[in-house]
C-alpha atoms as a PDB file:
ATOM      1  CA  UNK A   1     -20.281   4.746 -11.928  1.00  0.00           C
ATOM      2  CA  UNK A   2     -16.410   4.689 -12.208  1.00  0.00           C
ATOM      3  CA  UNK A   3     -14.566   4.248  -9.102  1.00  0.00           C
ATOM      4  CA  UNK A   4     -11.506   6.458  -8.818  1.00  0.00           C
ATOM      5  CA  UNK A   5      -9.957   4.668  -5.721  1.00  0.00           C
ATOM      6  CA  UNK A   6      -6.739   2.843  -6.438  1.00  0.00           C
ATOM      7  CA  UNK A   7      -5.772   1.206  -3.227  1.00  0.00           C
ATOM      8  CA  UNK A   8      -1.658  -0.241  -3.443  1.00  0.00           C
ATOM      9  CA  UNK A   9      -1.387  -3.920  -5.519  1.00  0.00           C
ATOM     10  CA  UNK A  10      -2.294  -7.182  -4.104  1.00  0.00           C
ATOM     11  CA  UNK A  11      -2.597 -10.858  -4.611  1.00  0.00           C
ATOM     12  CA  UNK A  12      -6.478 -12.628  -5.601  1.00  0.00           C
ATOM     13  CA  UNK A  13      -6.300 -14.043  -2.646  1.00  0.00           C
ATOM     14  CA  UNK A  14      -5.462 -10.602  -0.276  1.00  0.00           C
ATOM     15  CA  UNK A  15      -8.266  -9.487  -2.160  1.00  0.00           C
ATOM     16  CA  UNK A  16     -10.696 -12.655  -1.317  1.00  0.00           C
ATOM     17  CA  UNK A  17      -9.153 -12.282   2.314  1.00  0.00           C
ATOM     18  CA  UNK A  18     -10.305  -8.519   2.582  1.00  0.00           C
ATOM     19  CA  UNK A  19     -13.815  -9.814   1.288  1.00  0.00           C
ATOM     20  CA  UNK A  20     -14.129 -12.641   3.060  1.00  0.00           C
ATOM     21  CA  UNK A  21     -13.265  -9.884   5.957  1.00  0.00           C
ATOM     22  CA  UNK A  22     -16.400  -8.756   5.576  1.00  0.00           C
ATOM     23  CA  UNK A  23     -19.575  -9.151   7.413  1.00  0.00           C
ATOM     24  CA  UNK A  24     -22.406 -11.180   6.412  1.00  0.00           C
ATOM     25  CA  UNK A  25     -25.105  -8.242   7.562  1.00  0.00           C
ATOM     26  CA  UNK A  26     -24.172  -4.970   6.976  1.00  0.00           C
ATOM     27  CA  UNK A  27     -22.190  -3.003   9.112  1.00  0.00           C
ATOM     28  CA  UNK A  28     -20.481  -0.008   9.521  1.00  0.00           C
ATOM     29  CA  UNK A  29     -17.843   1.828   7.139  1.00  0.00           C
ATOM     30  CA  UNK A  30     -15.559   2.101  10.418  1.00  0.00           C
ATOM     31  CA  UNK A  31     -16.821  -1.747  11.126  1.00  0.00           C
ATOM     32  CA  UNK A  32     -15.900  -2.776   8.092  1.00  0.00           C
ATOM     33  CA  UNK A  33     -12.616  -0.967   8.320  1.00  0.00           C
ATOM     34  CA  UNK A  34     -12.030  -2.437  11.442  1.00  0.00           C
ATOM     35  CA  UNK A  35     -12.443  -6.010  10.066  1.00  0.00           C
ATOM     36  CA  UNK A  36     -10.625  -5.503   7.177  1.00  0.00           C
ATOM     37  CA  UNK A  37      -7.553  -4.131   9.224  1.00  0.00           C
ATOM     38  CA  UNK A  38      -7.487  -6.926  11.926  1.00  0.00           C
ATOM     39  CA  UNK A  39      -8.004 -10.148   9.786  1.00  0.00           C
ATOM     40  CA  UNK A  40      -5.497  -9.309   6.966  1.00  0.00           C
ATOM     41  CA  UNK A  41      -2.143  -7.536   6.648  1.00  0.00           C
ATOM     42  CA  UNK A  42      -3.700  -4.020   5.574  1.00  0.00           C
ATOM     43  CA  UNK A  43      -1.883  -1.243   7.908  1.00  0.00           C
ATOM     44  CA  UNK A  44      -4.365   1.075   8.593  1.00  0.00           C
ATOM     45  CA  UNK A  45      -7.902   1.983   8.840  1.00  0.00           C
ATOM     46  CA  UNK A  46      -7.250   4.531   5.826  1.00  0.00           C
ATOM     47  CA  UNK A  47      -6.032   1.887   3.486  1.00  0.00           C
ATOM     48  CA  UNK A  48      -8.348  -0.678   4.699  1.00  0.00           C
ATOM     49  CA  UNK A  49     -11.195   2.040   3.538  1.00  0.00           C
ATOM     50  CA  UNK A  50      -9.353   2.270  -0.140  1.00  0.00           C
ATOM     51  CA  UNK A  51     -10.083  -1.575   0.105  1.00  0.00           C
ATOM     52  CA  UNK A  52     -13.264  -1.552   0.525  1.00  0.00           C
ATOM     53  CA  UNK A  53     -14.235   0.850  -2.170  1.00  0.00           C
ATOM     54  CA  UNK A  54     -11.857  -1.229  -4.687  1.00  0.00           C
ATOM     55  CA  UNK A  55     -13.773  -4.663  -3.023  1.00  0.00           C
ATOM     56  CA  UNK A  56     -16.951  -2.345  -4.198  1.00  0.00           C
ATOM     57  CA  UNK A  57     -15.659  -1.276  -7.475  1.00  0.00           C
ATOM     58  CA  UNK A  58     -15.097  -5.157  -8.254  1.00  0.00           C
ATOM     59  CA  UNK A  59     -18.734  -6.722  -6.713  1.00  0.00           C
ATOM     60  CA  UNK A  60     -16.549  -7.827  -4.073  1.00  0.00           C
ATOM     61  CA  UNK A  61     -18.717  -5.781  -1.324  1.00  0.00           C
ATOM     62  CA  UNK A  62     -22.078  -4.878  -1.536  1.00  0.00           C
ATOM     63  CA  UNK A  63     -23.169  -1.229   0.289  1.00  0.00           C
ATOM     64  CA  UNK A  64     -26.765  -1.500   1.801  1.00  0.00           C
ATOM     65  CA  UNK A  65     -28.828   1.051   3.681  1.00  0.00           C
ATOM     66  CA  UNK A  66     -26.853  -0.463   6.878  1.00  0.00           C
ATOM     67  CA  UNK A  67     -23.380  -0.366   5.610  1.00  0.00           C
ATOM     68  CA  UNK A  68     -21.265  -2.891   3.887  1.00  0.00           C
ATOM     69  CA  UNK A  69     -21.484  -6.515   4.058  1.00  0.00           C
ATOM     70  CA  UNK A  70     -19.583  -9.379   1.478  1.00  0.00           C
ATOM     71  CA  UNK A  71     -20.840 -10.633  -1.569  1.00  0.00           C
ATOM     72  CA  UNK A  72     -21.196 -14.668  -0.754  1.00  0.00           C
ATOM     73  CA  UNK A  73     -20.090 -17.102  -3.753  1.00  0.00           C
ATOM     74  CA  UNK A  74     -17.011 -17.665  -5.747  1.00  0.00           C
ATOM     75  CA  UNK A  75     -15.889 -15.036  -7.990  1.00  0.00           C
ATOM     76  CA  UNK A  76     -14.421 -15.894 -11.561  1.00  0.00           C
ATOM     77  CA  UNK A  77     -11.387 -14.618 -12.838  1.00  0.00           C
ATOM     78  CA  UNK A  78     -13.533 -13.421 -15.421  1.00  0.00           C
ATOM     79  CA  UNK A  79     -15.693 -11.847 -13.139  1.00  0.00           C
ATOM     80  CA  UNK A  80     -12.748  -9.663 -11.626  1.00  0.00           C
ATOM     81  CA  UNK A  81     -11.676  -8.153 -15.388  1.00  0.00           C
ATOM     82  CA  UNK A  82     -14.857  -7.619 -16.316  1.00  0.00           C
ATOM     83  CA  UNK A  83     -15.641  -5.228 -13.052  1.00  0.00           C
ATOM     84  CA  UNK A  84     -12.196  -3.624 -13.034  1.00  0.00           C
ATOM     85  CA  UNK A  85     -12.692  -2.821 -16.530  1.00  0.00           C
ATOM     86  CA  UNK A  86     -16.035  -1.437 -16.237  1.00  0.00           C
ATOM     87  CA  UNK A  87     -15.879  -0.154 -12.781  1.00  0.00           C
ATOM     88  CA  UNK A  88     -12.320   1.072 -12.191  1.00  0.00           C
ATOM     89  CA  UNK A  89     -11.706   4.651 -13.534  1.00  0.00           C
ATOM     90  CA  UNK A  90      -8.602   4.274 -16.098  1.00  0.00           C
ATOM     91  CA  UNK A  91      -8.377   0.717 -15.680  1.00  0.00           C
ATOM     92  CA  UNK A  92      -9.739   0.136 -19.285  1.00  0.00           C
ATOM     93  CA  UNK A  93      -7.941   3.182 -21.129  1.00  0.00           C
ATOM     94  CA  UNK A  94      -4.329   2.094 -19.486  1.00  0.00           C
ATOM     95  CA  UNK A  95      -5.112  -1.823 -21.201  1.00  0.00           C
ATOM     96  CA  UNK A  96      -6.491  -0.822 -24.219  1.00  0.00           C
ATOM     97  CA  UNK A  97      -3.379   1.470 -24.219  1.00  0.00           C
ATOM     98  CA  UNK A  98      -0.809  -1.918 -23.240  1.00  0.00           C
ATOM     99  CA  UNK A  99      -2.998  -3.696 -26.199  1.00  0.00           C
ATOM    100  CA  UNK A 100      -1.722  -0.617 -28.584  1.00  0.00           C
ATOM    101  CA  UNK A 101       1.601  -0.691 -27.646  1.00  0.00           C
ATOM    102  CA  UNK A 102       4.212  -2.165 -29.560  1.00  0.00           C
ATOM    103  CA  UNK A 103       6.790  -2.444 -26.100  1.00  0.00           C
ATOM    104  CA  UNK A 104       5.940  -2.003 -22.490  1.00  0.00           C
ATOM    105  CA  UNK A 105       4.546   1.062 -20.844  1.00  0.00           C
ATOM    106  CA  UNK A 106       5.553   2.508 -17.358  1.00  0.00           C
ATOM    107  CA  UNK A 107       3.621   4.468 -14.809  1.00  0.00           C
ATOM    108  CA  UNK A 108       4.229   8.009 -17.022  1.00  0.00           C
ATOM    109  CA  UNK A 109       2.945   6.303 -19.994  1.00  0.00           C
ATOM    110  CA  UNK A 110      -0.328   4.854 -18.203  1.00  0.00           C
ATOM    111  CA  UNK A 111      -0.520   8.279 -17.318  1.00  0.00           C
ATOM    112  CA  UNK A 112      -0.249   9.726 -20.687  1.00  0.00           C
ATOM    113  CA  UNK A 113      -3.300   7.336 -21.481  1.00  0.00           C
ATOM    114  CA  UNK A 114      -5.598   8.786 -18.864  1.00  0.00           C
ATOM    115  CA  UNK A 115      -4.409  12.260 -18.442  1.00  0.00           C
ATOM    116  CA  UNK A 116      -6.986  14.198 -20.686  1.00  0.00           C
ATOM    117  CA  UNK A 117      -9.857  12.780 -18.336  1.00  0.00           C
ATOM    118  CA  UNK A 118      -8.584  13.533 -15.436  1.00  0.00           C
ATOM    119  CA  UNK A 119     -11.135  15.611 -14.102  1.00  0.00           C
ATOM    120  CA  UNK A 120     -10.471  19.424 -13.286  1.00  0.00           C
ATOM    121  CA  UNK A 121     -11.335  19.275  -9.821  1.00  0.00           C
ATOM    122  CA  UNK A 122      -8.768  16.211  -9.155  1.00  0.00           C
ATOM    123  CA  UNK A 123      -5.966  18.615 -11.270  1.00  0.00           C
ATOM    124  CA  UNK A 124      -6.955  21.240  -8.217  1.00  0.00           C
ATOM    125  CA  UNK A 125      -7.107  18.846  -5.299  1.00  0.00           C
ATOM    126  CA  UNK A 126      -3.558  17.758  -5.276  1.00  0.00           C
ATOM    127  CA  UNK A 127      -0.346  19.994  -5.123  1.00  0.00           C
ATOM    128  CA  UNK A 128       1.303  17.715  -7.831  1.00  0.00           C
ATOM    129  CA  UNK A 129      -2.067  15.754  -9.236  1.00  0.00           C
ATOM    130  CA  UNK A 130       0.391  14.542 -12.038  1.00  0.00           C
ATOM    131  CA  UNK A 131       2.278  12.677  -8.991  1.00  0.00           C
ATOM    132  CA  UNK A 132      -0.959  11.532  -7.890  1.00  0.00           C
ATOM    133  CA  UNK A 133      -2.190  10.151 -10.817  1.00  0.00           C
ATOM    134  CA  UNK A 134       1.155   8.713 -11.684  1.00  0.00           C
ATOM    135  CA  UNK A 135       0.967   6.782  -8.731  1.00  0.00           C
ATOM    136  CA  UNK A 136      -2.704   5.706  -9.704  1.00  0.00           C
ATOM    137  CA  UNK A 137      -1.665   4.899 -13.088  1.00  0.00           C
ATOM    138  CA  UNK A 138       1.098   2.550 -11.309  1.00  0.00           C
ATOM    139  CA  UNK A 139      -1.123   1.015  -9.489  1.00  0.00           C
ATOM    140  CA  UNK A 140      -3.610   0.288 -11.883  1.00  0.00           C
ATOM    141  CA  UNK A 141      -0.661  -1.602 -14.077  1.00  0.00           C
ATOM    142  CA  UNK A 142      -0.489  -3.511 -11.520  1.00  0.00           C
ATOM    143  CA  UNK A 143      -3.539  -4.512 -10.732  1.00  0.00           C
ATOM    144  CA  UNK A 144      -4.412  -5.394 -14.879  1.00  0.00           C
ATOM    145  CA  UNK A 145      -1.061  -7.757 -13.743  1.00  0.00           C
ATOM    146  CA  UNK A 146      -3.028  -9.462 -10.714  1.00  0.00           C
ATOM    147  CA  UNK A 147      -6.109  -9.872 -13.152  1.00  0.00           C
ATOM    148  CA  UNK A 148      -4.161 -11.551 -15.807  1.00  0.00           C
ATOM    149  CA  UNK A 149      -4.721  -8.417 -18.428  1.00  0.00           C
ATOM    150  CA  UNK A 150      -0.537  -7.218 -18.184  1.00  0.00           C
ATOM    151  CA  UNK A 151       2.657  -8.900 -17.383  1.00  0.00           C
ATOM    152  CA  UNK A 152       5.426  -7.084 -15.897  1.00  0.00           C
ATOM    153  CA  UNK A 153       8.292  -6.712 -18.307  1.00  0.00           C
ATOM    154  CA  UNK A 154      11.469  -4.810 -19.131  1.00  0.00           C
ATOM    155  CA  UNK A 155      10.380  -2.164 -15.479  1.00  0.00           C
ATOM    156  CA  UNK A 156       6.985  -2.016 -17.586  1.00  0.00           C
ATOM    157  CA  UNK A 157       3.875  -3.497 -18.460  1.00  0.00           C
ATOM    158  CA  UNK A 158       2.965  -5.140 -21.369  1.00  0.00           C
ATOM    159  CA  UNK A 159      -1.063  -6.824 -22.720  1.00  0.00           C
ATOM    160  CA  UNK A 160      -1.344 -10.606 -22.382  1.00  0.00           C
ATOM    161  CA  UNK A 161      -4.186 -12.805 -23.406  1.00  0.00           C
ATOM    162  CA  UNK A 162      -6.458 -13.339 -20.318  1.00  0.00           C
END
């Protein structure tokens, strides 16, 4: 399963700070939420729930039959590109896109990348999905950048060696 959820950029560490957020046993989603919201700089319960699907999407959180709880252990670099890759919906068309791109790409370009599959549904959910999923696209650019896969160049992205 791909997760669609593309919550806004952060660091590694914001990311190990949301886990680490986390309880031990499961809790809640709101718990979770909750945690997440109070023990980093994440604004609001709705963002702090985009967190914890991305956390998801990257092995970061585990979801039991009681809710969420944090996935113990260090986490390799590695680790991260290989789950945002595989688990991340666009994440791995916008990079192989950078990686066939002879100058950098913007968010309308990662778009261009990822546009035929955006689902139907998605095209009828949002007044402007192309607005949306531009903003997705942006994100996700940024996010190859915090896992070493892009580097911000020129007011766009281009591949780099990981």
């Amino acid at each position: 399963m791909r997760y669609k959820i593309v919550p806004e950029p952060r660091s590694r560490e914001a990311l190990l700070a949301a886990r680490d957020a986390l309880p031990l046993v499961p809790g809640s989603v709101e718990d979770c939420c909750t945690r997440i919201r109070d023990r980093t700089d994440v604004p609001s319960r709705d963002r702090a729930r985009e967190l914890l699907t991305f956390l998801q999407a990257l092995g970061l959180a585990k979801e039991a039959s009681h809710g969420f709880h944090r996935v113990r252990g260090d986490v390799t670099d590695e680790q991260l590109r290989e789950a945002f890759l595989a688990n991340v919906y666009g994440a791995r068309e916008i990079v192989d896109a950078l990686a066939d791109s002879d100058g950098p790409l913007d968010a309308a370009d990662a778009l261009a990348a990822i546009r035929d599959g955006v689902p139907r549904w998605e095209r009828s959910q949002y007044a402007d999905w192309e607005a949306e999923w531009r903003e997705r696209a942006a994100n996700l650019l940024a996010w190859a950048e915090t896992f070493g896969l892009a580097a911000s160049v020129d007011g766009g992205y281009v591949a780099t060696d990981p």
